[in-house]
PDB file of N, CA and C in Angstrom:
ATOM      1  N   UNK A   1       4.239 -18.872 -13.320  1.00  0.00           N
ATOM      2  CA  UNK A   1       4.282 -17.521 -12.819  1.00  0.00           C
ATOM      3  C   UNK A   1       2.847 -16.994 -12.714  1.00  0.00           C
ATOM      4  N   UNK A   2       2.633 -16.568 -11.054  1.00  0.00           N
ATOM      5  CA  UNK A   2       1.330 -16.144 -11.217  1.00  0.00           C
ATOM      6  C   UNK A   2       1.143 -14.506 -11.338  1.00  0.00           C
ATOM      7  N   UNK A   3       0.032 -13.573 -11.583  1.00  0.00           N
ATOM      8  CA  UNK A   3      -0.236 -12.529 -12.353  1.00  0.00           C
ATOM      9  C   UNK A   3      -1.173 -11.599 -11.654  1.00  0.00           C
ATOM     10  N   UNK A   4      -1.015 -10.487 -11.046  1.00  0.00           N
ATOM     11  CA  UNK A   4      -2.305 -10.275 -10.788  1.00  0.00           C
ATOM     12  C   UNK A   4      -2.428  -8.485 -11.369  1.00  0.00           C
ATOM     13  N   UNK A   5      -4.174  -8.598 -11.662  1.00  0.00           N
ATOM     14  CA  UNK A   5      -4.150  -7.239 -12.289  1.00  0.00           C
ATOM     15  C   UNK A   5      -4.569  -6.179 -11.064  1.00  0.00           C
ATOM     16  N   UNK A   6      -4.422  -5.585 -11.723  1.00  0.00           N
ATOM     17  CA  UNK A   6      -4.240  -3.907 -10.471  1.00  0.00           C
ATOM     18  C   UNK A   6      -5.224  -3.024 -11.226  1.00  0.00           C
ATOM     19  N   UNK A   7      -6.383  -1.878 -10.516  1.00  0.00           N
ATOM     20  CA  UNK A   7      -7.185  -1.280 -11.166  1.00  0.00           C
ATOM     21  C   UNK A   7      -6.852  -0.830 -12.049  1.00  0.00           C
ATOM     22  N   UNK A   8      -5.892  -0.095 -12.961  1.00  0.00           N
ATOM     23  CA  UNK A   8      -5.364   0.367 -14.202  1.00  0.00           C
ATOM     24  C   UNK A   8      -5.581  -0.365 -15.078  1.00  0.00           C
ATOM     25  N   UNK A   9      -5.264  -1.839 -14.842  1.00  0.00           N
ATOM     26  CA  UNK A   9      -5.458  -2.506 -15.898  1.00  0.00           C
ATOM     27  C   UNK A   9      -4.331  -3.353 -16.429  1.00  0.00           C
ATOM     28  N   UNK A  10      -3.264  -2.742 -15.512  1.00  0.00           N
ATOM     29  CA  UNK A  10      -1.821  -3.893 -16.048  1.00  0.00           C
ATOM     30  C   UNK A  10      -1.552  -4.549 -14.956  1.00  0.00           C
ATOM     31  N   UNK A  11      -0.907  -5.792 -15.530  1.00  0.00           N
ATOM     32  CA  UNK A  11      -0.553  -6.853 -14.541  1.00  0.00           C
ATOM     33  C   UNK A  11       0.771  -6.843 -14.005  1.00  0.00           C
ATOM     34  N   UNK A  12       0.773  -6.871 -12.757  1.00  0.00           N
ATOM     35  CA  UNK A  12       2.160  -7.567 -11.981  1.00  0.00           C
ATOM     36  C   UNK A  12       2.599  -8.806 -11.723  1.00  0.00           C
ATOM     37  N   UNK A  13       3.927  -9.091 -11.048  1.00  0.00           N
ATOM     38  CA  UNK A  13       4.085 -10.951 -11.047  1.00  0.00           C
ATOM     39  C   UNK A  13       3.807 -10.447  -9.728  1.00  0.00           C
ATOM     40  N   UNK A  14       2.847 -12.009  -9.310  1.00  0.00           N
ATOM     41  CA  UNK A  14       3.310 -12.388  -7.499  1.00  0.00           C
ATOM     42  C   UNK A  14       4.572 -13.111  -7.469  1.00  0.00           C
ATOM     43  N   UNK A  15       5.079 -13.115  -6.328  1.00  0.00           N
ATOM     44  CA  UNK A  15       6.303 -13.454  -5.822  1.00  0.00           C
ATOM     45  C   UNK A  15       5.419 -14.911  -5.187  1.00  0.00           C
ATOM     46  N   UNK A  16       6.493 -16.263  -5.038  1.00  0.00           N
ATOM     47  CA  UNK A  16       6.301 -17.111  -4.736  1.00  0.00           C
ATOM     48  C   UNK A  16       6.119 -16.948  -2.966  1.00  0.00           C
ATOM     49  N   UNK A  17       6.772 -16.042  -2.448  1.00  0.00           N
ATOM     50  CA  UNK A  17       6.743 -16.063  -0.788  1.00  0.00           C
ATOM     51  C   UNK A  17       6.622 -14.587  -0.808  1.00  0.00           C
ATOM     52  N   UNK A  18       6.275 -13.638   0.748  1.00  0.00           N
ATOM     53  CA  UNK A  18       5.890 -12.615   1.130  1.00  0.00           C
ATOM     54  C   UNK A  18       7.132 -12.019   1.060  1.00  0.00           C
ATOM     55  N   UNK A  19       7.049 -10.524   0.923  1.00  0.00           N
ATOM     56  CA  UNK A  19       8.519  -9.624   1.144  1.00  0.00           C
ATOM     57  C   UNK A  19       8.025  -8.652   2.564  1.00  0.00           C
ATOM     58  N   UNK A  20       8.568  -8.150   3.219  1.00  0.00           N
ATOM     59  CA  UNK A  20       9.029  -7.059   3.586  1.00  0.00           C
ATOM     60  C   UNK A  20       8.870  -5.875   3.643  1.00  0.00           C
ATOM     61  N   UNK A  21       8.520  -5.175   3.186  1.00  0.00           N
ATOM     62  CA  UNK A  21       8.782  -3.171   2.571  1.00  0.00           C
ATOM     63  C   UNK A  21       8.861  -2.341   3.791  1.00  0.00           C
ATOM     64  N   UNK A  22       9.968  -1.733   3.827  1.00  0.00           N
ATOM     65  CA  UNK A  22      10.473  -0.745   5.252  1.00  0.00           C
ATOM     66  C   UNK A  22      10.526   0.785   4.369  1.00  0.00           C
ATOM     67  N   UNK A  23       9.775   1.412   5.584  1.00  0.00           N
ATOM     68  CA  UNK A  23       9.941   2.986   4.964  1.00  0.00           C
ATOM     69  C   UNK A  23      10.500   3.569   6.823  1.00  0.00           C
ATOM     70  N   UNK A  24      11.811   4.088   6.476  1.00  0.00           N
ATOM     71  CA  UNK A  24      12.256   4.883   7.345  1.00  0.00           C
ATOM     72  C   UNK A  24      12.193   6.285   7.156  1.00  0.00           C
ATOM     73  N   UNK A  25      11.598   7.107   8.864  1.00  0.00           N
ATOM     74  CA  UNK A  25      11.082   7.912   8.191  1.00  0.00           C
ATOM     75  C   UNK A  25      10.944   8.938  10.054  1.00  0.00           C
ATOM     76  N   UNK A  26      11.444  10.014  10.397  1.00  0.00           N
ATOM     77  CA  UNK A  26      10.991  11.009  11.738  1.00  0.00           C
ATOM     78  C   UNK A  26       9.108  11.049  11.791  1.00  0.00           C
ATOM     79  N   UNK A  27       8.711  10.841  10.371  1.00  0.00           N
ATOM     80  CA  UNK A  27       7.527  11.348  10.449  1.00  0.00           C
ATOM     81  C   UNK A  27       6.298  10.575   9.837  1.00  0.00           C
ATOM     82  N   UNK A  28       5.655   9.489  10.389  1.00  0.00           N
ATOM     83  CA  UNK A  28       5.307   8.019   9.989  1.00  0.00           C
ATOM     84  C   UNK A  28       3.585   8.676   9.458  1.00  0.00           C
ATOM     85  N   UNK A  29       3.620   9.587  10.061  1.00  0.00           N
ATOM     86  CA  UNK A  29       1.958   9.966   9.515  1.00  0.00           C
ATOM     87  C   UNK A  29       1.638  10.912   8.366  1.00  0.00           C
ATOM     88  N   UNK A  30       3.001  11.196   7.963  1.00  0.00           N
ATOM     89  CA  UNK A  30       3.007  12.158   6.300  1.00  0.00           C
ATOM     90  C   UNK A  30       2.811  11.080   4.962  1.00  0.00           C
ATOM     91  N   UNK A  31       2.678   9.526   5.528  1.00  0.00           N
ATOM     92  CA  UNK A  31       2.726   8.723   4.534  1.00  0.00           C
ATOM     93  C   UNK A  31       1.304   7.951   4.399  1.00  0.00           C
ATOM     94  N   UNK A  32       1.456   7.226   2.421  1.00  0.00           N
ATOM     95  CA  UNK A  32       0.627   6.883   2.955  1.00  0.00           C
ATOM     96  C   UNK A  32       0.508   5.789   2.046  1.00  0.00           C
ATOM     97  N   UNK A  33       0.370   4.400   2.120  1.00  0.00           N
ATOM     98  CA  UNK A  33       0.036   3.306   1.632  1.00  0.00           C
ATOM     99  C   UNK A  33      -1.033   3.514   0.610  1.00  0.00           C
ATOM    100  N   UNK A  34      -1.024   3.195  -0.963  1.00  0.00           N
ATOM    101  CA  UNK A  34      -2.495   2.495  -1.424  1.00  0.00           C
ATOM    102  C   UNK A  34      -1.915   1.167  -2.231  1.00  0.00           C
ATOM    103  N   UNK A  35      -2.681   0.421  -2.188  1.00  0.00           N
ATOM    104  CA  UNK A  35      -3.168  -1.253  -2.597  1.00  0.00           C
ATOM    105  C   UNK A  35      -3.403  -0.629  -4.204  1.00  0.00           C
ATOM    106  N   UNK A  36      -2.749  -0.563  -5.418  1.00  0.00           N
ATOM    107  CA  UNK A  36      -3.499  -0.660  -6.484  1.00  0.00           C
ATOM    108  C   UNK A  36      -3.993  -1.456  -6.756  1.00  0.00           C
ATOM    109  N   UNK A  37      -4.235  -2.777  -6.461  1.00  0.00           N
ATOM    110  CA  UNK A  37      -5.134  -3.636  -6.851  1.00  0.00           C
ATOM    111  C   UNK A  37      -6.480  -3.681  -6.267  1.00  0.00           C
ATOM    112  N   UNK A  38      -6.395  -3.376  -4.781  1.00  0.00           N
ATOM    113  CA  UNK A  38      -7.914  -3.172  -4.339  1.00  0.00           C
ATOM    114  C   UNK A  38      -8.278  -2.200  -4.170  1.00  0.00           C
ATOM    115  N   UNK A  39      -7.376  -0.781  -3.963  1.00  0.00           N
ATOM    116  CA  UNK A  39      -7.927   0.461  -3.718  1.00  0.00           C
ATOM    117  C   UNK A  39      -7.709   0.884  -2.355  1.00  0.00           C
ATOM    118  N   UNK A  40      -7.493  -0.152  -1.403  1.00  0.00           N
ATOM    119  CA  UNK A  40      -7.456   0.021   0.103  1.00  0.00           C
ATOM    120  C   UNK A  40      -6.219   1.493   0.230  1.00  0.00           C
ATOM    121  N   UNK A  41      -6.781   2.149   0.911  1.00  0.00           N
ATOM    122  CA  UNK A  41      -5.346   2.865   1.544  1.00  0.00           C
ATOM    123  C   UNK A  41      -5.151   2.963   3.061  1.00  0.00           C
ATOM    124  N   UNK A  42      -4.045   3.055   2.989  1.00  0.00           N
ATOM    125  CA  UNK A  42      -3.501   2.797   4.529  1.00  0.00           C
ATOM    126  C   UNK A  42      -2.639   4.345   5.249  1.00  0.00           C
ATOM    127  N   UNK A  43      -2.587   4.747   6.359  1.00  0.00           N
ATOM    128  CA  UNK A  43      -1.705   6.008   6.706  1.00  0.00           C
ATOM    129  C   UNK A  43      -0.210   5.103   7.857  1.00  0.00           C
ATOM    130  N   UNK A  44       0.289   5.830   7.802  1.00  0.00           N
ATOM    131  CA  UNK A  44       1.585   5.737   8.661  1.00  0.00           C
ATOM    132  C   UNK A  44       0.854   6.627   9.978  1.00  0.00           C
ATOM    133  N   UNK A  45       0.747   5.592  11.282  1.00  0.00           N
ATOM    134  CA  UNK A  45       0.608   6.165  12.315  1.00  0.00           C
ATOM    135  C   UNK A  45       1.577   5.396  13.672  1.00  0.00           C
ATOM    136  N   UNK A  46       1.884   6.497  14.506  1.00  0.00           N
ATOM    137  CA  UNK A  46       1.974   6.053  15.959  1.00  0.00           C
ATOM    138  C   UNK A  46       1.232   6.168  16.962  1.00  0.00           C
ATOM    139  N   UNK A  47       1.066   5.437  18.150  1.00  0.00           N
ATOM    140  CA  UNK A  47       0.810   5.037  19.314  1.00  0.00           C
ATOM    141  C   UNK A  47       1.148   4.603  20.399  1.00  0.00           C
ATOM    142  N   UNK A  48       1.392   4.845  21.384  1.00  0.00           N
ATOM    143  CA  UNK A  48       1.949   4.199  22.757  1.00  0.00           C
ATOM    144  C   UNK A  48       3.568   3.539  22.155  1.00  0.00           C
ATOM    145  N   UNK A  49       4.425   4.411  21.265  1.00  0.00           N
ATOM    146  CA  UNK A  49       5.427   3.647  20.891  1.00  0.00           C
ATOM    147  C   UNK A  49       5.403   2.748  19.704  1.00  0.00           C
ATOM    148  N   UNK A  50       4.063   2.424  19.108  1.00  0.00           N
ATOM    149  CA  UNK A  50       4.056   1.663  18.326  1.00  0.00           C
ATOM    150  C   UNK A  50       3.967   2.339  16.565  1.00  0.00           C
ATOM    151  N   UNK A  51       4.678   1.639  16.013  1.00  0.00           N
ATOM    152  CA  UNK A  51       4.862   2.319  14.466  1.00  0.00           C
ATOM    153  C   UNK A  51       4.289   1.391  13.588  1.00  0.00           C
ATOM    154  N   UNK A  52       3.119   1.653  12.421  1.00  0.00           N
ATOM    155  CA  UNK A  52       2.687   1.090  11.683  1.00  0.00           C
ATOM    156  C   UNK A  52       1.508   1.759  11.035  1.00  0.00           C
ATOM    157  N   UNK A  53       0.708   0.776  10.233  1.00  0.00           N
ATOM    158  CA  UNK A  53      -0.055   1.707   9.068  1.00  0.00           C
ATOM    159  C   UNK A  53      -1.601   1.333   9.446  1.00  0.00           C
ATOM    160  N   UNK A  54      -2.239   1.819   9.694  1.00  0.00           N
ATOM    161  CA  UNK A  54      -3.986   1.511   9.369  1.00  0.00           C
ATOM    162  C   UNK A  54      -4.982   1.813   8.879  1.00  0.00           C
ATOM    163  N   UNK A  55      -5.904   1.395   8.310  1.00  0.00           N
ATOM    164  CA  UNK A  55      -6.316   1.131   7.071  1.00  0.00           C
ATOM    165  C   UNK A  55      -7.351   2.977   7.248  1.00  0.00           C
ATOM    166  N   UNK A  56      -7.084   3.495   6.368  1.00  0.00           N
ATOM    167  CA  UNK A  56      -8.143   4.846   6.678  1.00  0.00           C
ATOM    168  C   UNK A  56      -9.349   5.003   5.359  1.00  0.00           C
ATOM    169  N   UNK A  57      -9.253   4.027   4.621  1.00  0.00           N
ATOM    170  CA  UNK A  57     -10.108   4.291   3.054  1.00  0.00           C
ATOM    171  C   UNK A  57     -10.352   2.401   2.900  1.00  0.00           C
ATOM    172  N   UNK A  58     -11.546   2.317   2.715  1.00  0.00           N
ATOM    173  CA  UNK A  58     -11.995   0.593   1.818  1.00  0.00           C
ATOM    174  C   UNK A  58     -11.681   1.054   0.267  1.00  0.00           C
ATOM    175  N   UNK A  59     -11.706   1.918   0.052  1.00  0.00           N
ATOM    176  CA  UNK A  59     -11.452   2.038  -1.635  1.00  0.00           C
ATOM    177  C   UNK A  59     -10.828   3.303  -2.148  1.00  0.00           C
ATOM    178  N   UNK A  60     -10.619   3.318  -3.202  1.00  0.00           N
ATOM    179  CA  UNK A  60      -9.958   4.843  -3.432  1.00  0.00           C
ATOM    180  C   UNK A  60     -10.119   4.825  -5.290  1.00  0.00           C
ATOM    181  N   UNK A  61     -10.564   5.568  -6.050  1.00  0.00           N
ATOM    182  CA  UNK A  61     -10.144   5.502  -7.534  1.00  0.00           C
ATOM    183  C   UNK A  61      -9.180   5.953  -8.012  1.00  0.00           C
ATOM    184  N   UNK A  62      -7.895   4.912  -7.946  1.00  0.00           N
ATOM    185  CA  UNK A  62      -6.540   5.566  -8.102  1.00  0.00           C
ATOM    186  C   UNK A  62      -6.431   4.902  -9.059  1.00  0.00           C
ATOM    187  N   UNK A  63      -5.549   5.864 -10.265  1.00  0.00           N
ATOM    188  CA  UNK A  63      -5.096   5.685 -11.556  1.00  0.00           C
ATOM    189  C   UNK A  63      -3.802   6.511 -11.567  1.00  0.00           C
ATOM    190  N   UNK A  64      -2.967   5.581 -11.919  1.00  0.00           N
ATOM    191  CA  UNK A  64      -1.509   6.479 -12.158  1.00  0.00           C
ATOM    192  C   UNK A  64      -1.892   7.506 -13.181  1.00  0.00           C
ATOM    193  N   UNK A  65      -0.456   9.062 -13.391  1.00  0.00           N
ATOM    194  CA  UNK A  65      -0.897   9.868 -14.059  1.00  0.00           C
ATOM    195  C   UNK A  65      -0.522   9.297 -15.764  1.00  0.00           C
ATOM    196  N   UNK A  66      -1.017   9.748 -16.461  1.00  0.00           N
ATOM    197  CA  UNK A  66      -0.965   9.442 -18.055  1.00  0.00           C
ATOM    198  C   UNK A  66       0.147  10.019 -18.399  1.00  0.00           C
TER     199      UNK A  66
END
């Protein structure tokens, strides 16, 4: 089982293969992706029809609340 740590400091399992994650939603740009392990964050945007997330931050200092 492999392990990986996330800026906080605790570890998650990786999954042997990739998943999925669907957020249904009228309003794709009120959301917003962050990576706790690297910090990356991402927004929910559209375009010409197209629905998905892109990257708006290389880092972020996110710590869950205590």
């Amino acid at each position: 089982m492999t392990t990986r740590k996330l800026l906080d400091g605790t570890s998650v399992t990786e999954l042997e293969e990739s998943v999925t994650l669907k957020v249904y939603t009228k309003c794709p740009e009120k959301w917003m992706l962050i990576d706790t392990e690297t910090g990356e964050v991402y927004t929910g945007y559209t375009t010409e029809g197209k629905h998905d997330w892109k990257k708006t931050q290389d880092s972020v200092n996110w710590k869950p609340d205590a």
